[in-house]
Protein backbone atom coordinates (compact mmCIF):
# COMPACT_ATOMS: atom_id res chain seq x y z
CA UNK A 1 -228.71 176.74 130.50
CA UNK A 2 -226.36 177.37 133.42
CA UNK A 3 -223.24 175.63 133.56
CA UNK A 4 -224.02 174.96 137.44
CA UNK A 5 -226.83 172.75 136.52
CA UNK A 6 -224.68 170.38 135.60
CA UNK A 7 -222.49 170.61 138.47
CA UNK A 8 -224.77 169.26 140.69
CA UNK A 9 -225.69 165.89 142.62
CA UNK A 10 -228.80 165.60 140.39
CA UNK A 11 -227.37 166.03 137.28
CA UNK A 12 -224.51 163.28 138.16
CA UNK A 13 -227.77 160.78 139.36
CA UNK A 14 -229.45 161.47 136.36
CA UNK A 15 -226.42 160.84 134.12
CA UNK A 16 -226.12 157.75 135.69
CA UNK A 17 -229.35 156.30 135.90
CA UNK A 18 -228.76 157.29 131.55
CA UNK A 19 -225.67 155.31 131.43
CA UNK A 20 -227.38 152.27 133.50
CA UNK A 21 -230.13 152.25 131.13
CA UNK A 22 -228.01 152.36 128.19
CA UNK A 23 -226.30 149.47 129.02
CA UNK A 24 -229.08 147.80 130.24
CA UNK A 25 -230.42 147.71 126.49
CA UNK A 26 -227.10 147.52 124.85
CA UNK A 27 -227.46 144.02 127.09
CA UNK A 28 -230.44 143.18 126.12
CA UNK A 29 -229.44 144.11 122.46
CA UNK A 30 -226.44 141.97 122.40
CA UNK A 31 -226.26 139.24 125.27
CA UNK A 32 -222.94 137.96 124.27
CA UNK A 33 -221.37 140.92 125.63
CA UNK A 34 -223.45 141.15 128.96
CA UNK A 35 -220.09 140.96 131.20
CA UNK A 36 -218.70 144.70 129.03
CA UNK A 37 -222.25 146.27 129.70
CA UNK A 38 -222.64 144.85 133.36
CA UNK A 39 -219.25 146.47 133.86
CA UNK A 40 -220.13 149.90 132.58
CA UNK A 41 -223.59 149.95 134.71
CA UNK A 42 -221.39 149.21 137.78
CA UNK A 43 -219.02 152.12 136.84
CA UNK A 44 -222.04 154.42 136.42
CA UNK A 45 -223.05 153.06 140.46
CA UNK A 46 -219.16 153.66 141.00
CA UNK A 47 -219.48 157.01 140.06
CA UNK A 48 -222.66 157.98 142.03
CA UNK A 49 -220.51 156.60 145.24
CA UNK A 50 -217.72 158.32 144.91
CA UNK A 51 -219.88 161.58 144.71
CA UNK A 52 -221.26 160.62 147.83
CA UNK A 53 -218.08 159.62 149.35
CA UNK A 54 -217.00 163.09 148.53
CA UNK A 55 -219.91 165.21 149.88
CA UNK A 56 -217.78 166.83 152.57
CA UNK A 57 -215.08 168.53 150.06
CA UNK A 58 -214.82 172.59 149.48
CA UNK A 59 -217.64 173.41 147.29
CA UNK A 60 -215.30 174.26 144.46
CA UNK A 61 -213.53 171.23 144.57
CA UNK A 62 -217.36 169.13 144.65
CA UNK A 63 -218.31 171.04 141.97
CA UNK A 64 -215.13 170.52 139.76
CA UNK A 65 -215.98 166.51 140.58
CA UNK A 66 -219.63 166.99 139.81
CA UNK A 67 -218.99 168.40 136.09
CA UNK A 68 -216.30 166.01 135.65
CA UNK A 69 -218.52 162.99 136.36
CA UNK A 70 -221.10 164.63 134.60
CA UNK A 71 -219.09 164.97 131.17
CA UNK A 72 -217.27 161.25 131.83
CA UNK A 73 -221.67 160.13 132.34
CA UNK A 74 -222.21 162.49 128.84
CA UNK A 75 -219.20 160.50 127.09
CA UNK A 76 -220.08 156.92 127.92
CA UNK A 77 -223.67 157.51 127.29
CA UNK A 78 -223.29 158.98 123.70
CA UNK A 79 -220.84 156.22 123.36
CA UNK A 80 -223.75 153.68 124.14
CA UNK A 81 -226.34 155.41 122.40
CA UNK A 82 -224.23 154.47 119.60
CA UNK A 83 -223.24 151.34 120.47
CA UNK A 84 -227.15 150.64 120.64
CA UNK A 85 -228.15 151.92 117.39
CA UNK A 86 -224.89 150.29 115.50
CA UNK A 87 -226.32 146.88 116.69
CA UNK A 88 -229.76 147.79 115.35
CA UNK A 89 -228.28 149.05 112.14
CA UNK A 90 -229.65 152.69 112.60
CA UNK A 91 -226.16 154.03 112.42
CA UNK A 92 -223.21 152.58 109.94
CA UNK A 93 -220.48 151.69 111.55
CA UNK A 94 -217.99 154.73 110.14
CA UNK A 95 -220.62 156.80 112.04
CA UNK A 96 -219.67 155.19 115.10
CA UNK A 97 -216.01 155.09 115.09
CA UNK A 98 -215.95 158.19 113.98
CA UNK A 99 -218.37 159.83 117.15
CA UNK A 100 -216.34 157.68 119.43
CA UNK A 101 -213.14 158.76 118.09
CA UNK A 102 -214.32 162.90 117.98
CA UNK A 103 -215.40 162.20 121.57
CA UNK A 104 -212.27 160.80 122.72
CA UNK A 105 -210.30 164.48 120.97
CA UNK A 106 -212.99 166.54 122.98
CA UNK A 107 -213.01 165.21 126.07
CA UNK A 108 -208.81 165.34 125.69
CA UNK A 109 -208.82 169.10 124.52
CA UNK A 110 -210.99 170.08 127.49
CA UNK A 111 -208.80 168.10 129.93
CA UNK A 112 -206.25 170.19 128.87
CA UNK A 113 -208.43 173.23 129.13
CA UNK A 114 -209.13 172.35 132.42
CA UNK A 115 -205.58 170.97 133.78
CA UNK A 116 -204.18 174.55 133.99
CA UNK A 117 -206.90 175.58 136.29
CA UNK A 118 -207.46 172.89 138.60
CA UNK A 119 -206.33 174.46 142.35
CA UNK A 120 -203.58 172.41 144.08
CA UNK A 121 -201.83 173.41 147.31
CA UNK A 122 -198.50 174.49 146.92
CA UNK A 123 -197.20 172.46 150.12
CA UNK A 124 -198.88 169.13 147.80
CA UNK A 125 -196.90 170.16 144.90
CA UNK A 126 -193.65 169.01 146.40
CA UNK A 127 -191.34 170.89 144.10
CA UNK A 128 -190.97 174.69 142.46
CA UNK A 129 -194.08 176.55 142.55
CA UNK A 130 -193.28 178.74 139.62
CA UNK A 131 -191.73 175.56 137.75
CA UNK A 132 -195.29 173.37 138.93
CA UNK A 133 -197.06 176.36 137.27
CA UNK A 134 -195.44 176.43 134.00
CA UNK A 135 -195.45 172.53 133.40
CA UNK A 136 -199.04 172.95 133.71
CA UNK A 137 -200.25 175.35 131.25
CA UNK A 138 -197.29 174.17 128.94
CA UNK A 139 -199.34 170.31 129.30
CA UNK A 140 -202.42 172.14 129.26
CA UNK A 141 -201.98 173.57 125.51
CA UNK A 142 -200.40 170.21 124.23
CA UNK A 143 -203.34 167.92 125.99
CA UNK A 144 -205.54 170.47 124.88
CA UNK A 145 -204.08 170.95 121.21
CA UNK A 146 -203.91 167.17 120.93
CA UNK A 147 -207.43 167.00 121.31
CA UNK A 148 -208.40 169.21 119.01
CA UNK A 149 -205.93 167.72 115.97
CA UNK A 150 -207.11 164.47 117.53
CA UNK A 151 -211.11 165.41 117.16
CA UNK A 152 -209.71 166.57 113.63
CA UNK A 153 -208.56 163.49 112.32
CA UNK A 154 -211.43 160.92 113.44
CA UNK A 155 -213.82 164.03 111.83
CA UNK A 156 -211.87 164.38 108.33
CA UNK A 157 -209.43 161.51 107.72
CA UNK A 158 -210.24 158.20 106.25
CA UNK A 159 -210.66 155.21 108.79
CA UNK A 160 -207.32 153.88 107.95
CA UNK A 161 -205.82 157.05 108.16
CA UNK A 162 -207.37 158.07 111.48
CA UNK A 163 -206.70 155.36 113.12
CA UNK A 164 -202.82 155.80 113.04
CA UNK A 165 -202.91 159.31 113.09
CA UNK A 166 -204.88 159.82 115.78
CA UNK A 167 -202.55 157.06 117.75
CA UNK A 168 -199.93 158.90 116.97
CA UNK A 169 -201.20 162.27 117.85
CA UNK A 170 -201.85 160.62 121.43
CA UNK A 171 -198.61 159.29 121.66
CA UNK A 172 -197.17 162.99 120.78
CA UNK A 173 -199.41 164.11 123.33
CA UNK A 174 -198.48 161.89 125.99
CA UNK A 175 -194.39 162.05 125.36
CA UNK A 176 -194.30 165.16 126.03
CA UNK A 177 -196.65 165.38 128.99
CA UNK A 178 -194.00 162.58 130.35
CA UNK A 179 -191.55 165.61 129.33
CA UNK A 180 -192.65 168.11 131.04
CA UNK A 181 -193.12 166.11 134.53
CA UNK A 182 -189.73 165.10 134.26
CA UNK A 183 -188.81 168.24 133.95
CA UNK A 184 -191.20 169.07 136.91
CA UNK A 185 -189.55 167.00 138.97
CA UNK A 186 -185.93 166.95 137.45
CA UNK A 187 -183.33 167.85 140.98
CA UNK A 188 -186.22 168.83 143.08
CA UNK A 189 -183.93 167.93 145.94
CA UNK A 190 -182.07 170.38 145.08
CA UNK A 191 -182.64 173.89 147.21
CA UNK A 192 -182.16 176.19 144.72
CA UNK A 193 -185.21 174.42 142.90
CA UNK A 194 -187.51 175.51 146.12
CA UNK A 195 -186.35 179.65 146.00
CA UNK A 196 -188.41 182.07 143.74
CA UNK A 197 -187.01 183.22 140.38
């Protein structure tokens, strides 16, 4: 299957129009929570209008958007799928954690897969090229390790054990993303910062 397929307007609708109908029988399923599933469907509509807001980007850019709302629609809906069979006692509960928190490692590990190769104008950057460059792949590899140990944990560990390792793996993860963008951006005013090594 080509990865283009699902970088396009059609696969984002369908996606969607998944999530919306998810929720709409998680709602039906369990009416006490109609408010969280009425919130999700509108997120799935949110999603559709932003690609449509952004029709007139470069294609690579619309396409990088299109995949991302794509895998965000892919998350949420396995999510709900099983959210929906948890309720209906088709999947134990472990089951579920566990998918959501695996999901949650995956979708961080290809974030950081991803971060490293995402295009941004140098003149945007507003500090060292070179530097910019090197923060990048540096929080590319930890987001995208993170994930992965993350993933690991909710797969392997025991509940109780997952739950504050994989907080904990997170909070690595995000400490030293904080790291590296101050680092980014540490005496950027400075001149010397803005020359080539």
């Amino acid at each position: 299957m080509p990865a283009s397929l699902f970088a396009s307007q059609g696969s984002v609708i369908s996606m969607a129009l998944l999530v919306i109908m998810l929720s709409a029988l998680n709602g039906w399923a369990t009416p006490d929570k109609w408010l969280a599933w009425t919130g999700v469907a509108f997120l799935a509509l949110a999603a559709v209008m932003a690609m449509v807001a952004c029709r007139n980007l470069e294609p690579a850019t619309r396409r990088n958007l299109y995949r991302s709302l794509f895998a965000a629609g892919f998350s949420i809906g396995i999510a709900l799928a099983f959210s929906l069979g948890e309720t209906f006692n088709w999947i134990p509960e472990a089951a579920s954690k566990r998918t959501a928190g695996v999901l949650i490692g995956l979708v961080l590990a290809a974030t950081g897969n991803f971060l490293p190769k995402a295009v941004i104008p140098v003149s945007a950057r507003r500090c060292h090229p070179a530097r910019a460059v090197r923060a990048e792949r540096f929080v590319g590899l930890v987001l995208m390790m993170a994930g992965i140990v993350f993933a690991a944990i909710w797969l392997f560990a025991p509940l109780e054990v997952a739950k504050v390792g994989s907080s904990f793996a997170g909070l690595v993860a995000f400490g030293t993303a904080l790291a590296a963008w101050m680092w980014l951006h540490a005496g950027t005013s400075r001149a010397a910062d803005f020359r080539e090594d």
